[in-house]
N, C-alpha and C. Protein backbone atom coordinates (compact mmCIF):
# COMPACT_ATOMS: atom_id res chain seq x y z
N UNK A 1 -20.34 37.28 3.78
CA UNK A 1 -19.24 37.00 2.88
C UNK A 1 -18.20 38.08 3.03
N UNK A 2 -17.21 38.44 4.33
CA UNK A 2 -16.49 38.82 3.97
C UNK A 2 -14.88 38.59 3.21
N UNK A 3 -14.84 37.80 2.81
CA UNK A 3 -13.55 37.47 1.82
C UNK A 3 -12.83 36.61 2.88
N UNK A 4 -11.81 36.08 2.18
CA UNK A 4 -10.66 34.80 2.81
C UNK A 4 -10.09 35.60 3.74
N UNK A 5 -9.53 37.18 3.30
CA UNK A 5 -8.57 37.68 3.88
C UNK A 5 -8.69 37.90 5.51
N UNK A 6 -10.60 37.95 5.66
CA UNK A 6 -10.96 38.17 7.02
C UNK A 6 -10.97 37.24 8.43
N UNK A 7 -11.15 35.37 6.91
CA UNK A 7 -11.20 34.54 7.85
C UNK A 7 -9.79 33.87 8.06
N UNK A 8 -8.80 34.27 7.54
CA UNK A 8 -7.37 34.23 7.64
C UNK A 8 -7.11 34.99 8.68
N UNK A 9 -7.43 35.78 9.02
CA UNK A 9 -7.23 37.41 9.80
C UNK A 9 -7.92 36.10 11.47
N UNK A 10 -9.08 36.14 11.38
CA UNK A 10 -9.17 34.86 12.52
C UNK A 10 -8.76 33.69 13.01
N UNK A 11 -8.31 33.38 11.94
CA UNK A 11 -7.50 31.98 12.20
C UNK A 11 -5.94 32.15 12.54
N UNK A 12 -5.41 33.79 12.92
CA UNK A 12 -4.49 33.76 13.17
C UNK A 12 -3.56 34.30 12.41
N UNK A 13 -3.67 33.87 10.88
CA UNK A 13 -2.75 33.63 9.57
C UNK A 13 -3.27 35.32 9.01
N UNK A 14 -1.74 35.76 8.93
CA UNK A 14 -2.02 37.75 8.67
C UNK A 14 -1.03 37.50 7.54
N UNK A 15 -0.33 38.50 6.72
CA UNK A 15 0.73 38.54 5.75
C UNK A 15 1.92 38.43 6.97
N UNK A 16 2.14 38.95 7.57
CA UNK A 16 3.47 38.70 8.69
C UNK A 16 3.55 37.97 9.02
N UNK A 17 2.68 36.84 9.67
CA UNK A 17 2.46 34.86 10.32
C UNK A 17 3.55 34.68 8.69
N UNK A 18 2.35 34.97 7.62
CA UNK A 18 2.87 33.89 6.44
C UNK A 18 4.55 33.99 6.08
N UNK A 19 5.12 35.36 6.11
CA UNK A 19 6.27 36.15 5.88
C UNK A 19 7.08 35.19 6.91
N UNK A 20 6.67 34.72 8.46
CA UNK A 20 7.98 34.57 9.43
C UNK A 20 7.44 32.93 8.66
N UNK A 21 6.53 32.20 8.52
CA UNK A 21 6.84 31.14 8.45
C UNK A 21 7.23 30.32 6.94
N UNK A 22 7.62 31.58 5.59
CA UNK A 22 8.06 31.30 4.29
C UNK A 22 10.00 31.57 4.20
N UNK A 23 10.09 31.83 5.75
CA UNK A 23 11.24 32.45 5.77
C UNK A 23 12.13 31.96 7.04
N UNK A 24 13.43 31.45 6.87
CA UNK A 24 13.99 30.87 8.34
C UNK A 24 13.99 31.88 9.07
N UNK A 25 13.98 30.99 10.35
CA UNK A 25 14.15 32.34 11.39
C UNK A 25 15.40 32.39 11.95
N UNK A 26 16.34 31.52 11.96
CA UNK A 26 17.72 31.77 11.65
C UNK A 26 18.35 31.30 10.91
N UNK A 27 19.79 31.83 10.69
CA UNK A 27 20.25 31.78 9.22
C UNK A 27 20.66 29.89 9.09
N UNK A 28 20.56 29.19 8.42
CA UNK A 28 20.50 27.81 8.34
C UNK A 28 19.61 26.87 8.46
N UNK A 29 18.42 27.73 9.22
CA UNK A 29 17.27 26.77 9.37
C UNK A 29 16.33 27.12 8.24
N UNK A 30 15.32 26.26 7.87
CA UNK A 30 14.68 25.59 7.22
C UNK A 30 12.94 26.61 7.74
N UNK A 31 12.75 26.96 6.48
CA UNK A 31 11.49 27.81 6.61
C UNK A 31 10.31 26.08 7.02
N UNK A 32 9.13 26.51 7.33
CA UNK A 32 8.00 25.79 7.44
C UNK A 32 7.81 25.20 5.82
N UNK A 33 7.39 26.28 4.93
CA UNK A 33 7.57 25.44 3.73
C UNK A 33 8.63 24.53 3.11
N UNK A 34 9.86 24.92 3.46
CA UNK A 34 10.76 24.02 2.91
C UNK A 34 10.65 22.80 3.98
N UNK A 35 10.73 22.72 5.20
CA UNK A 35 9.64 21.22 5.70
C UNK A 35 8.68 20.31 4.91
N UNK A 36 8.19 20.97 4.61
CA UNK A 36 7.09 20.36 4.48
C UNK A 36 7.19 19.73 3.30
N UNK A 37 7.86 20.47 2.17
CA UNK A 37 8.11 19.97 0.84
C UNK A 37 9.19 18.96 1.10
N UNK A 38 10.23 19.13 1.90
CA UNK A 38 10.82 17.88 2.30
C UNK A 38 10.45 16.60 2.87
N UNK A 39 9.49 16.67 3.74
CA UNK A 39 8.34 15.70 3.98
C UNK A 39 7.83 14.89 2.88
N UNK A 40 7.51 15.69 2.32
CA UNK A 40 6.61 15.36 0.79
C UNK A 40 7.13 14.74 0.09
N UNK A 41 8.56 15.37 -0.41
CA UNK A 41 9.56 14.15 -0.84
C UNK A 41 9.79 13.02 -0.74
N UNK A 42 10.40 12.70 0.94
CA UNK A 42 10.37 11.65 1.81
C UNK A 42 9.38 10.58 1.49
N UNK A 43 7.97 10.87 1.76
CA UNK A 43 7.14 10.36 1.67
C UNK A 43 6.81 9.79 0.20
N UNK A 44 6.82 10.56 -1.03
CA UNK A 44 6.71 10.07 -2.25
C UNK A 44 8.02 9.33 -2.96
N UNK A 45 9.17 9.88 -2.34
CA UNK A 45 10.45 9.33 -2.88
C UNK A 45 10.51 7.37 -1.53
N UNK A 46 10.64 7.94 -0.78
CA UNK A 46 10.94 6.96 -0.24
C UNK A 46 9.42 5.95 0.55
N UNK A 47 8.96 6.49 0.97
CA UNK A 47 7.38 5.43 2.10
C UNK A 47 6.79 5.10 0.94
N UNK A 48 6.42 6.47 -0.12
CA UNK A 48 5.35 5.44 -1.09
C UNK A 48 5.62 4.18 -2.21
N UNK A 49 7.26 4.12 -2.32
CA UNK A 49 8.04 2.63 -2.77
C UNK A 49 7.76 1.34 -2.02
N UNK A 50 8.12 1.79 -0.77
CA UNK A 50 8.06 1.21 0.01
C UNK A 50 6.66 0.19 0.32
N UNK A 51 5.49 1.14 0.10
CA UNK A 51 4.00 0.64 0.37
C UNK A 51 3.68 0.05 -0.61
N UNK A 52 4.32 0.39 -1.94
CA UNK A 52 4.03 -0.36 -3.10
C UNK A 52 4.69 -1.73 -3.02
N UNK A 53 5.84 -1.73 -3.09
CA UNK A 53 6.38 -3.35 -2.78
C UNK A 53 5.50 -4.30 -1.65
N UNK A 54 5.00 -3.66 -0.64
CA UNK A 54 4.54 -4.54 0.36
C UNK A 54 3.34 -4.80 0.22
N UNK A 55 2.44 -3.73 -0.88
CA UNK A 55 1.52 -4.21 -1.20
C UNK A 55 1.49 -5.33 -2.52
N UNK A 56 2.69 -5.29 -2.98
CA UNK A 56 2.86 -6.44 -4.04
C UNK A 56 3.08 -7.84 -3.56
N UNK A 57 4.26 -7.50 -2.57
CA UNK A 57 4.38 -8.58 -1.93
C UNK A 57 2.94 -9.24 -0.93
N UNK A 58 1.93 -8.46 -0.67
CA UNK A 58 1.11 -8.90 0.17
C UNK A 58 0.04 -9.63 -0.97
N UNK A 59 -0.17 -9.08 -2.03
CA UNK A 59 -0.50 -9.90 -2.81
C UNK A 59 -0.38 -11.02 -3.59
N UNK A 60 1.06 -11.43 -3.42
CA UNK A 60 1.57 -12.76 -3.64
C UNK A 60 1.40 -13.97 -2.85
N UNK A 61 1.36 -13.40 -1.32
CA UNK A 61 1.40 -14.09 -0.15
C UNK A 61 -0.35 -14.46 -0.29
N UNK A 62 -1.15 -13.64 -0.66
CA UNK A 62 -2.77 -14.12 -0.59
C UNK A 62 -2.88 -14.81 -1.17
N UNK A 63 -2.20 -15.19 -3.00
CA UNK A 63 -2.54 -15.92 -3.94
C UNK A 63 -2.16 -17.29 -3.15
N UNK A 64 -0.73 -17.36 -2.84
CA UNK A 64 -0.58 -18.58 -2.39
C UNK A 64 -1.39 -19.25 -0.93
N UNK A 65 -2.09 -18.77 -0.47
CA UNK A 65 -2.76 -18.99 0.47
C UNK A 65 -4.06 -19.27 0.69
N UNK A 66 -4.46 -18.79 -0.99
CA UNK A 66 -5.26 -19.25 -1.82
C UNK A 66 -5.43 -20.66 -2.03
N UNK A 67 -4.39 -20.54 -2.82
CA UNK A 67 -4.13 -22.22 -2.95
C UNK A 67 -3.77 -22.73 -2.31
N UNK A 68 -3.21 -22.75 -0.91
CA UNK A 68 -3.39 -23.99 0.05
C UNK A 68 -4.45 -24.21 0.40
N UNK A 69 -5.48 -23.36 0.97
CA UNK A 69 -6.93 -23.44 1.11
C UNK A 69 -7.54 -24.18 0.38
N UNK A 70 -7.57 -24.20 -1.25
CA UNK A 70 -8.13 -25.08 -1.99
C UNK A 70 -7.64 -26.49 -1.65
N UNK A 71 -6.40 -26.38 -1.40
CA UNK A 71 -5.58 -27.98 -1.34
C UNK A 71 -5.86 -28.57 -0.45
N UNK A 72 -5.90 -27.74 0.42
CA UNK A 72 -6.82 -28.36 2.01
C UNK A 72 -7.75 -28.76 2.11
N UNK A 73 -8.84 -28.19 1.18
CA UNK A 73 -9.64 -28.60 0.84
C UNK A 73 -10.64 -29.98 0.49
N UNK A 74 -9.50 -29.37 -0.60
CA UNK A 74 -9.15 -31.09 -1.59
C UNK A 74 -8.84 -32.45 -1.06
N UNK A 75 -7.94 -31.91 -0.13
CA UNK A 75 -7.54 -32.96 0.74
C UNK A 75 -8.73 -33.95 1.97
N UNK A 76 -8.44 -32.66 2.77
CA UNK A 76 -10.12 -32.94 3.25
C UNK A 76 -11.36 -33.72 2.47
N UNK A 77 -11.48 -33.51 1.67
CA UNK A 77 -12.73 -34.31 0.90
C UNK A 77 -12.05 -35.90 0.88
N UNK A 78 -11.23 -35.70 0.27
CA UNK A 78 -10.19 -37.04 -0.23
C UNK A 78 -10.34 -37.75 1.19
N UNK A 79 -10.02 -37.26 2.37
CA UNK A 79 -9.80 -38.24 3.52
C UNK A 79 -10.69 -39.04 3.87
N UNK A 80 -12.26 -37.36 3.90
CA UNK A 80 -13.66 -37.78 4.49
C UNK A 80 -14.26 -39.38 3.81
N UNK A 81 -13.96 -39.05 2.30
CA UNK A 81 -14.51 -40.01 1.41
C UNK A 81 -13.70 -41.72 2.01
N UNK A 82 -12.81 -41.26 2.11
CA UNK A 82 -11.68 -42.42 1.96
C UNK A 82 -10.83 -43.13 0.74
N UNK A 83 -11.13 -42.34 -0.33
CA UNK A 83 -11.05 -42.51 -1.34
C UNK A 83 -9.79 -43.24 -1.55
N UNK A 84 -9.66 -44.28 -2.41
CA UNK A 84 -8.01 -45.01 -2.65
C UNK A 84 -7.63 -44.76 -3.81
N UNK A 85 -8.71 -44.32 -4.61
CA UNK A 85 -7.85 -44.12 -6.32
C UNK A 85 -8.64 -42.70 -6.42
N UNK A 86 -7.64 -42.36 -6.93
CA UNK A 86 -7.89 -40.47 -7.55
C UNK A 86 -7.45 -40.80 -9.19
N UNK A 87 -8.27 -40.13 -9.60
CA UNK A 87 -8.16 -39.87 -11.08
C UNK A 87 -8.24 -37.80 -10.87
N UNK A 88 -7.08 -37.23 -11.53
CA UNK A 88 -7.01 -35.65 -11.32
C UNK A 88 -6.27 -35.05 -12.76
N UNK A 89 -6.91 -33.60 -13.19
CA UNK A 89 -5.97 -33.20 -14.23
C UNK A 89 -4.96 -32.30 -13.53
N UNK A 90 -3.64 -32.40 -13.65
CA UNK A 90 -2.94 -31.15 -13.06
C UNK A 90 -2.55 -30.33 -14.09
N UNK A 91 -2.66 -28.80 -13.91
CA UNK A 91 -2.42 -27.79 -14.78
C UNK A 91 -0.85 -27.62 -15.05
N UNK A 92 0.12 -28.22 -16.19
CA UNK A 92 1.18 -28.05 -16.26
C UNK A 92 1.71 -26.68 -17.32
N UNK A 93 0.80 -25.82 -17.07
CA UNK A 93 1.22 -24.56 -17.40
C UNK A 93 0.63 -23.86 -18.37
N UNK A 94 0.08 -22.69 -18.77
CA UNK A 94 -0.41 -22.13 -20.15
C UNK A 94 -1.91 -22.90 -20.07
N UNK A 95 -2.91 -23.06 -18.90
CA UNK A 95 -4.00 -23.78 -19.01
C UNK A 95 -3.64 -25.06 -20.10
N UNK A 96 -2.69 -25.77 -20.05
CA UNK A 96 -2.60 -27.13 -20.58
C UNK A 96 -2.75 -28.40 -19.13
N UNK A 97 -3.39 -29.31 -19.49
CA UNK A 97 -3.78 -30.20 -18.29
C UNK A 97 -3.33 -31.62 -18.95
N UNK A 98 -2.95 -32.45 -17.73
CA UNK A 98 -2.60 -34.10 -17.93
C UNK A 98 -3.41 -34.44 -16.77
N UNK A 99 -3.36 -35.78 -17.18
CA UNK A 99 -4.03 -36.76 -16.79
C UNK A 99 -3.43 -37.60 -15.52
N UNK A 100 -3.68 -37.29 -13.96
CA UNK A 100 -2.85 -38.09 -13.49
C UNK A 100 -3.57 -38.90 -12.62
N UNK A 101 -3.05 -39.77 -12.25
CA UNK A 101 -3.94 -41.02 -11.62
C UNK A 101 -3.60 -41.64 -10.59
């Protein structure tokens, strides 16, 4: 167990590494940390909106694909049978159902 400071000391990372890379190295540029926090931004301000809508939108696209599957379904049975008269409730909204024939 000799302390962080030693295995920092191996990995390269001394107080001077940390000093040149908290600090531009010329005048206008952009230290390593201020990167990175700009990254971070980027990513939470702008990609993670982004992933959210498409995961909303990708969930809309399943529901309805949902229900063609069932309809296909449905259909399918209807053909196999040959059926000529359907008696069906369709859901006209708020789980309320009619009678259609």
């Amino acid at each position: 167990a000799k302390g962080p400071a030693v295995a920092e000391q191996r990995a390269g990372v001394t107080p001077a590494t940390q000093r040149e890379h908290s600090r531009p190295i010329e005048p206008g540029q952009e230290s390593l940390e201020q990167k990175i926090e700009r990254y971070h931004r980027f990513v939470d301000e702008n990609l993670r909106v982004k992933l959210e809508k498409a995961l909303a939108t990708r969930g809309e696209v399943v529901k309805k694909i949902e229900e063609y599957e069932k309809l296909r379904g449905s259909v399918e049975l209807l053909t196999e049978r040959k059926t000529r008269h359907v008696k069906t409730q369709i859901n006209v909204g708020c789980d309320v159902y009619m009678q259609a024939a």
